[in-house]
C-alpha atoms as a PDB file:
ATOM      1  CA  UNK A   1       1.388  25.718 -18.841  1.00  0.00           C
ATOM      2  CA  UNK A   2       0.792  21.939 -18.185  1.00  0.00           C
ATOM      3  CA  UNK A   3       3.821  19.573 -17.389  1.00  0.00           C
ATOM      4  CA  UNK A   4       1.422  16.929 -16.347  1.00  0.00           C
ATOM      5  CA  UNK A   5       2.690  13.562 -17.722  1.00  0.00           C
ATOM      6  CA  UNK A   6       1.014  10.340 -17.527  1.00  0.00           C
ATOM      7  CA  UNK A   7       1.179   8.185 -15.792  1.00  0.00           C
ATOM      8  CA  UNK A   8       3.096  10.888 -12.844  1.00  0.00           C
ATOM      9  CA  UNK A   9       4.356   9.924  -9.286  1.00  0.00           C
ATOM     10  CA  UNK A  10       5.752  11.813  -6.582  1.00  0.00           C
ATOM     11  CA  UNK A  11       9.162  10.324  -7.320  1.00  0.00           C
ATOM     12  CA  UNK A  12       8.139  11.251 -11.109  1.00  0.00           C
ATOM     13  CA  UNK A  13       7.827  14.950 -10.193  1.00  0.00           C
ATOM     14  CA  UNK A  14      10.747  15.331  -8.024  1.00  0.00           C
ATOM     15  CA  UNK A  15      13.303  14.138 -10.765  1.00  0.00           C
ATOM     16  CA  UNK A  16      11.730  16.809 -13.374  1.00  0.00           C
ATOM     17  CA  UNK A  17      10.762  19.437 -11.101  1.00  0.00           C
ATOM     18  CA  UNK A  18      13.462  21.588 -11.483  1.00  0.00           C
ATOM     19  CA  UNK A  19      12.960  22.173 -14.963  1.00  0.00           C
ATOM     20  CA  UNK A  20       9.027  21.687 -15.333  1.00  0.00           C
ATOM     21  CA  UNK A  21       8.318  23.894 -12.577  1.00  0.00           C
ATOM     22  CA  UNK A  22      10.954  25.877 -10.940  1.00  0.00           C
ATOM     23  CA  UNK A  23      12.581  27.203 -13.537  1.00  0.00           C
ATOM     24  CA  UNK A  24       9.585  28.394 -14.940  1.00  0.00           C
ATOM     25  CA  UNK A  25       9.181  30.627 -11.572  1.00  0.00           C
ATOM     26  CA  UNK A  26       5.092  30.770 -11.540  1.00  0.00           C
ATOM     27  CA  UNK A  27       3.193  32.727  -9.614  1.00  0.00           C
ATOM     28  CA  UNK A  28       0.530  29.879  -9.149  1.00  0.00           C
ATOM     29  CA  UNK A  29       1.912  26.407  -9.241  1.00  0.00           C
ATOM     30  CA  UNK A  30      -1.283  23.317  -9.401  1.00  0.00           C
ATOM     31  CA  UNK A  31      -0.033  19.965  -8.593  1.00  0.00           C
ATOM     32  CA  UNK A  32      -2.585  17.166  -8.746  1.00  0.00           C
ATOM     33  CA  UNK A  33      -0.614  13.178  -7.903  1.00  0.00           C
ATOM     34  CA  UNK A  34      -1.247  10.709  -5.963  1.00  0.00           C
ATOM     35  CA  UNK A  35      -3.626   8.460  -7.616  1.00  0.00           C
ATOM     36  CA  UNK A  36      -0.386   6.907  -9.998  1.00  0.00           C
ATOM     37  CA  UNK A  37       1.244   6.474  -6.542  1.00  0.00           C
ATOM     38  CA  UNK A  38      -1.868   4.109  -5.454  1.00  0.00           C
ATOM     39  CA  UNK A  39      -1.613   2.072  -8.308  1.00  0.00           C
ATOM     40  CA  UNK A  40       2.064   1.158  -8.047  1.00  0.00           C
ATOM     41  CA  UNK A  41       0.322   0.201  -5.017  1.00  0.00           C
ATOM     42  CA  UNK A  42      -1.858  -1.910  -6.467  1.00  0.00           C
ATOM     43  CA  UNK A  43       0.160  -3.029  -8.766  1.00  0.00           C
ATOM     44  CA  UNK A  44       2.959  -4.276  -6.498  1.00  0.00           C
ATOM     45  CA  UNK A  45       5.527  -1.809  -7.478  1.00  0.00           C
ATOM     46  CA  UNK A  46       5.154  -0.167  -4.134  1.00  0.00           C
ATOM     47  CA  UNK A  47       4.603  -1.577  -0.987  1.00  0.00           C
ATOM     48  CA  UNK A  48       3.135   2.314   0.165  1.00  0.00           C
ATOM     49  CA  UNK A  49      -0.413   1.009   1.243  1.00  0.00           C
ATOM     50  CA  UNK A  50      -0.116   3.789   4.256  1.00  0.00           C
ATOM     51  CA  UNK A  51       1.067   6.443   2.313  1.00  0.00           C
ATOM     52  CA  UNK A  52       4.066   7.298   4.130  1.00  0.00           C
ATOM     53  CA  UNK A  53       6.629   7.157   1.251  1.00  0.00           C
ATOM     54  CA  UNK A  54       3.971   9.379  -0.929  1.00  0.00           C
ATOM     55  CA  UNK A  55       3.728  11.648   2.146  1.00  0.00           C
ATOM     56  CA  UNK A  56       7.620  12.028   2.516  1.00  0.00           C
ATOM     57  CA  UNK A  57       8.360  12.825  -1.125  1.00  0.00           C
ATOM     58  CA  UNK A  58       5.397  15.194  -1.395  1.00  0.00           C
ATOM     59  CA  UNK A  59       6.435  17.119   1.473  1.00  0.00           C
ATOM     60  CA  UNK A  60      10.338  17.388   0.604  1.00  0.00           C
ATOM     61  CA  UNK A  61       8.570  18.815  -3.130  1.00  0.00           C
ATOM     62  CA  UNK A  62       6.688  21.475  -1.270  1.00  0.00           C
ATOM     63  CA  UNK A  63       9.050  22.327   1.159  1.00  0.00           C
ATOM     64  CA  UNK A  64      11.835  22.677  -1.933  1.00  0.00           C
ATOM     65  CA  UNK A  65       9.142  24.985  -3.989  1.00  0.00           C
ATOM     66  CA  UNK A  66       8.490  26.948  -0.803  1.00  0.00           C
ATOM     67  CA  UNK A  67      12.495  27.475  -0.168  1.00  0.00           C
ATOM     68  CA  UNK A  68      13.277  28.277  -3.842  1.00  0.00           C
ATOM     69  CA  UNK A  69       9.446  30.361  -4.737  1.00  0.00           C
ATOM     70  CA  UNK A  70       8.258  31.606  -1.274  1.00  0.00           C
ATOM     71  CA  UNK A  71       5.509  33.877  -3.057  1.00  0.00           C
ATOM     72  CA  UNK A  72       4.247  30.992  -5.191  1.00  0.00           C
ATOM     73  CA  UNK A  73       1.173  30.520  -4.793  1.00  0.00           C
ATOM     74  CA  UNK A  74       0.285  26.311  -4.284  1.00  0.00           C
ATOM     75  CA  UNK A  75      -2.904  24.752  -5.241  1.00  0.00           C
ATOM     76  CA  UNK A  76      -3.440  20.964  -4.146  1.00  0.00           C
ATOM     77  CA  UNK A  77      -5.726  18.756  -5.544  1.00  0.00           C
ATOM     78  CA  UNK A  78      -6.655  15.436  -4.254  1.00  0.00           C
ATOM     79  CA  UNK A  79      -6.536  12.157  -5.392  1.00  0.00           C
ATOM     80  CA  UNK A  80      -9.721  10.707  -6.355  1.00  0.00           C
ATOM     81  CA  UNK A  81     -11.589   7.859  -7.800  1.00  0.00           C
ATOM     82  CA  UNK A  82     -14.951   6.749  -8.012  1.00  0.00           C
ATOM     83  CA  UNK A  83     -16.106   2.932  -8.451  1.00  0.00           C
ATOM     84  CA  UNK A  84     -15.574   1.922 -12.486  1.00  0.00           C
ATOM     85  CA  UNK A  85     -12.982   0.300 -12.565  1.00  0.00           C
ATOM     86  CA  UNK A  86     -12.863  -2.665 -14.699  1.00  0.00           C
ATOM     87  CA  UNK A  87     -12.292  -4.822 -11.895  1.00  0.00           C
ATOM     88  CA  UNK A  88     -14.901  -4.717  -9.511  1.00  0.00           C
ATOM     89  CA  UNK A  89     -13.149  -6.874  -6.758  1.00  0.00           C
ATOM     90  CA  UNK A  90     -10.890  -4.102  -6.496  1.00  0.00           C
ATOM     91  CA  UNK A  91     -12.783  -0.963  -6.002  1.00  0.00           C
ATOM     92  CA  UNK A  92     -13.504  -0.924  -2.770  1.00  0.00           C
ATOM     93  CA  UNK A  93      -9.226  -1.531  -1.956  1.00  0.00           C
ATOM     94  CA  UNK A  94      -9.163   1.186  -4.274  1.00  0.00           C
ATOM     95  CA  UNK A  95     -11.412   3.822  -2.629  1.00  0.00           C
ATOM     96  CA  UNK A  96      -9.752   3.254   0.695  1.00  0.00           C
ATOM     97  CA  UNK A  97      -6.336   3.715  -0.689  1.00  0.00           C
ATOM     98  CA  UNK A  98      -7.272   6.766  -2.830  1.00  0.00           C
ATOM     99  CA  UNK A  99      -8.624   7.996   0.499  1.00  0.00           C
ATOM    100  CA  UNK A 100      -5.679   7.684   2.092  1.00  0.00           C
ATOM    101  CA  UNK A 101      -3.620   9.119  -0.216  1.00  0.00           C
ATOM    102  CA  UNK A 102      -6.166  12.084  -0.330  1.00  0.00           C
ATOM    103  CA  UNK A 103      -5.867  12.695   3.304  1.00  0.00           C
ATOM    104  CA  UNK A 104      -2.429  12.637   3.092  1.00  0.00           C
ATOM    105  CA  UNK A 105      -2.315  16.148   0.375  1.00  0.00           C
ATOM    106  CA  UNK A 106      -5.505  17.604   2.879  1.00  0.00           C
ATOM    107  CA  UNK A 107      -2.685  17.208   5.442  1.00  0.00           C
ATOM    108  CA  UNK A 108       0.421  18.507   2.981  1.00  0.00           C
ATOM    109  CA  UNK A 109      -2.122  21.571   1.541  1.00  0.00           C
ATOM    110  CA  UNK A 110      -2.539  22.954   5.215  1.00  0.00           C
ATOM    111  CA  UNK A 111       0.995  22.400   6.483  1.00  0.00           C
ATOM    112  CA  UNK A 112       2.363  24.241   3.489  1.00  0.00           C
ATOM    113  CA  UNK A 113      -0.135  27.026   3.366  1.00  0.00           C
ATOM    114  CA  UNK A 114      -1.900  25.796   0.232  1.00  0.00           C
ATOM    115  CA  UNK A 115      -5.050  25.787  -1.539  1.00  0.00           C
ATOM    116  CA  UNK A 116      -7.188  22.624  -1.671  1.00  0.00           C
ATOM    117  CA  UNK A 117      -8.969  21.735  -4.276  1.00  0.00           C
ATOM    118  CA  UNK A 118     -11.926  18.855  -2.768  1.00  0.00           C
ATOM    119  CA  UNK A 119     -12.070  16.762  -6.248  1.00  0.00           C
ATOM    120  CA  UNK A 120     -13.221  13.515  -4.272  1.00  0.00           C
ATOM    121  CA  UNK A 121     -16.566  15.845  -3.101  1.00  0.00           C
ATOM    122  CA  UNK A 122     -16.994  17.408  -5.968  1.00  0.00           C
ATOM    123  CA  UNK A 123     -16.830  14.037  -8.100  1.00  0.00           C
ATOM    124  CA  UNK A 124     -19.067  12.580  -5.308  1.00  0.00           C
ATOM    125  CA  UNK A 125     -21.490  15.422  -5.591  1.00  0.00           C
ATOM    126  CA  UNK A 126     -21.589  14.843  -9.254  1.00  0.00           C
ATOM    127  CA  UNK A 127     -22.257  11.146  -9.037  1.00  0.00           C
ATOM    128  CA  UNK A 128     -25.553  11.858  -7.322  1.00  0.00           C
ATOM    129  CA  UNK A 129     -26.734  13.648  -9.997  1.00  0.00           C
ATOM    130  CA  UNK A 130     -26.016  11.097 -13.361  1.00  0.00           C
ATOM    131  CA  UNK A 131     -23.797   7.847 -12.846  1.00  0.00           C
ATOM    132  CA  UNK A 132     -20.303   7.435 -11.706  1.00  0.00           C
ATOM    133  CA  UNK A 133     -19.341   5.998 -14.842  1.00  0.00           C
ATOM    134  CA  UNK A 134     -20.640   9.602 -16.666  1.00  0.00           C
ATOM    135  CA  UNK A 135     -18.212  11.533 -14.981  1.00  0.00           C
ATOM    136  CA  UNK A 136     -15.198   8.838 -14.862  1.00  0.00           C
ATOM    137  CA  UNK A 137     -14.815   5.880 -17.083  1.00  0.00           C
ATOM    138  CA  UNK A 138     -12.424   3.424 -15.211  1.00  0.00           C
ATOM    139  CA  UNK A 139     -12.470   4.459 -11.706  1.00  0.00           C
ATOM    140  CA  UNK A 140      -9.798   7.144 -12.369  1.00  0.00           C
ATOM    141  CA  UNK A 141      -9.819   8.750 -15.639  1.00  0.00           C
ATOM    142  CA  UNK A 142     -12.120  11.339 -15.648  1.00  0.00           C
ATOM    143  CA  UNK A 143     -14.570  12.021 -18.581  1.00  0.00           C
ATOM    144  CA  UNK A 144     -15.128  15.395 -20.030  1.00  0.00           C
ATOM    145  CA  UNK A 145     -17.406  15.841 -18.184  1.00  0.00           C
ATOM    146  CA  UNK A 146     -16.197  14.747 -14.973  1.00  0.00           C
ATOM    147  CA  UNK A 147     -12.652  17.262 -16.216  1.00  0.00           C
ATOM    148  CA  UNK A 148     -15.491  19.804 -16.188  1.00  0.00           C
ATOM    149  CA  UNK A 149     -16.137  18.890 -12.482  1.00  0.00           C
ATOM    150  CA  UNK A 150     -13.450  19.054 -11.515  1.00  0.00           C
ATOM    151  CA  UNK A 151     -12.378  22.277 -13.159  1.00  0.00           C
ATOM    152  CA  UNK A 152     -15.329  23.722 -11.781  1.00  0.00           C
ATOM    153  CA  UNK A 153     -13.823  22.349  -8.499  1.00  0.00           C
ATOM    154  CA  UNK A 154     -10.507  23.858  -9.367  1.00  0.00           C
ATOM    155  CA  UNK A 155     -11.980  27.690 -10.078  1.00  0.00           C
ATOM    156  CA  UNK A 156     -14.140  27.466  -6.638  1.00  0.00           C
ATOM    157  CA  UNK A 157     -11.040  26.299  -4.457  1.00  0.00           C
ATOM    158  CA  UNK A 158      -8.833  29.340  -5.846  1.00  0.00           C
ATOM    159  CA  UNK A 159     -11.363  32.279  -6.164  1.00  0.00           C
ATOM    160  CA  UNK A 160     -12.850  31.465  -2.675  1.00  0.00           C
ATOM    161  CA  UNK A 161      -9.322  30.862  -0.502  1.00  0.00           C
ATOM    162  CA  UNK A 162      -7.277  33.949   0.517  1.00  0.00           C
ATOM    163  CA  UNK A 163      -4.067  34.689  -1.053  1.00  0.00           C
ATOM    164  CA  UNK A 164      -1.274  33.643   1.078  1.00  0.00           C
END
């Protein structure tokens, strides 16, 4: 089942979770945010550059799932973007906040016990074999063919990590 909304934040997530994923009690639950967190960010609706706001609410999520589904089994992915953006002033502001952002759930997946899936290395993998802009359009909006990537990414992650 995907709850996935666009346009999804942290904060997003927490106010729904109870009823998009909770009460649904899954045995595997895949969360993928953080890259609508950056662009409040950039957008100046959040003044989160470091991450510590994203960090807090994503931890208080997982902890809560853990508490209320402690057999659930969590799969992380990071944040990622590669540089297409239609504003190429921006992109490199960009890649160091997504990166930031991404270190933060590396950091949240291994506290919590939780599978990672890599999408910034498999995306950067992929742009050394065509062009960035083949596998995402507009820095962060992935192509089908970069959703292919990074389901790929997704399957690897989860049939190669143990079962916790």
């Amino acid at each position: 089942m995907n709850r996935g909304i666009s346009g999804d934040t942290v904060p997003k997530l927490a106010a729904r979770w109870e009823r998009d994923a909770l009460d649904h009690q899954p045995d595997v639950l895949s969360i993928l945010v953080g890259v609508n967190d950056v662009a409040e960010v950039m957008e100046g609706r959040s003044g989160d550059a470091t991450g510590q706001d994203f960090r807090s609410g994503y931890d208080q999520l997982l902890k809560r799932t853990r508490a209320e589904l402690p057999e659930v089994r969590l799969v992380l992915g990071e944040p990622f973007y590669l540089p297409t953006s239609p504003k190429p002033a921006l992109r490199e502001l960009w890649a160091t906040r997504v990166a930031t952002y991404a270190a933060v759930v590396r950091e949240l997946a291994d506290a919590h016990d939780a599978t990672l899936v890599p999408c910034q290395r498999a995306l950067d993998a992929a742009a050394g074999r065509a062009p960035a802009s083949h596998w995402i359009w507009d820095g962060i909006h992935p192509t089908y063919a970069g959703q292919r990537v990074l389901a790929d990414a997704w399957i690897e992650a989860v049939s190669t990590s143990p079962v916790s």
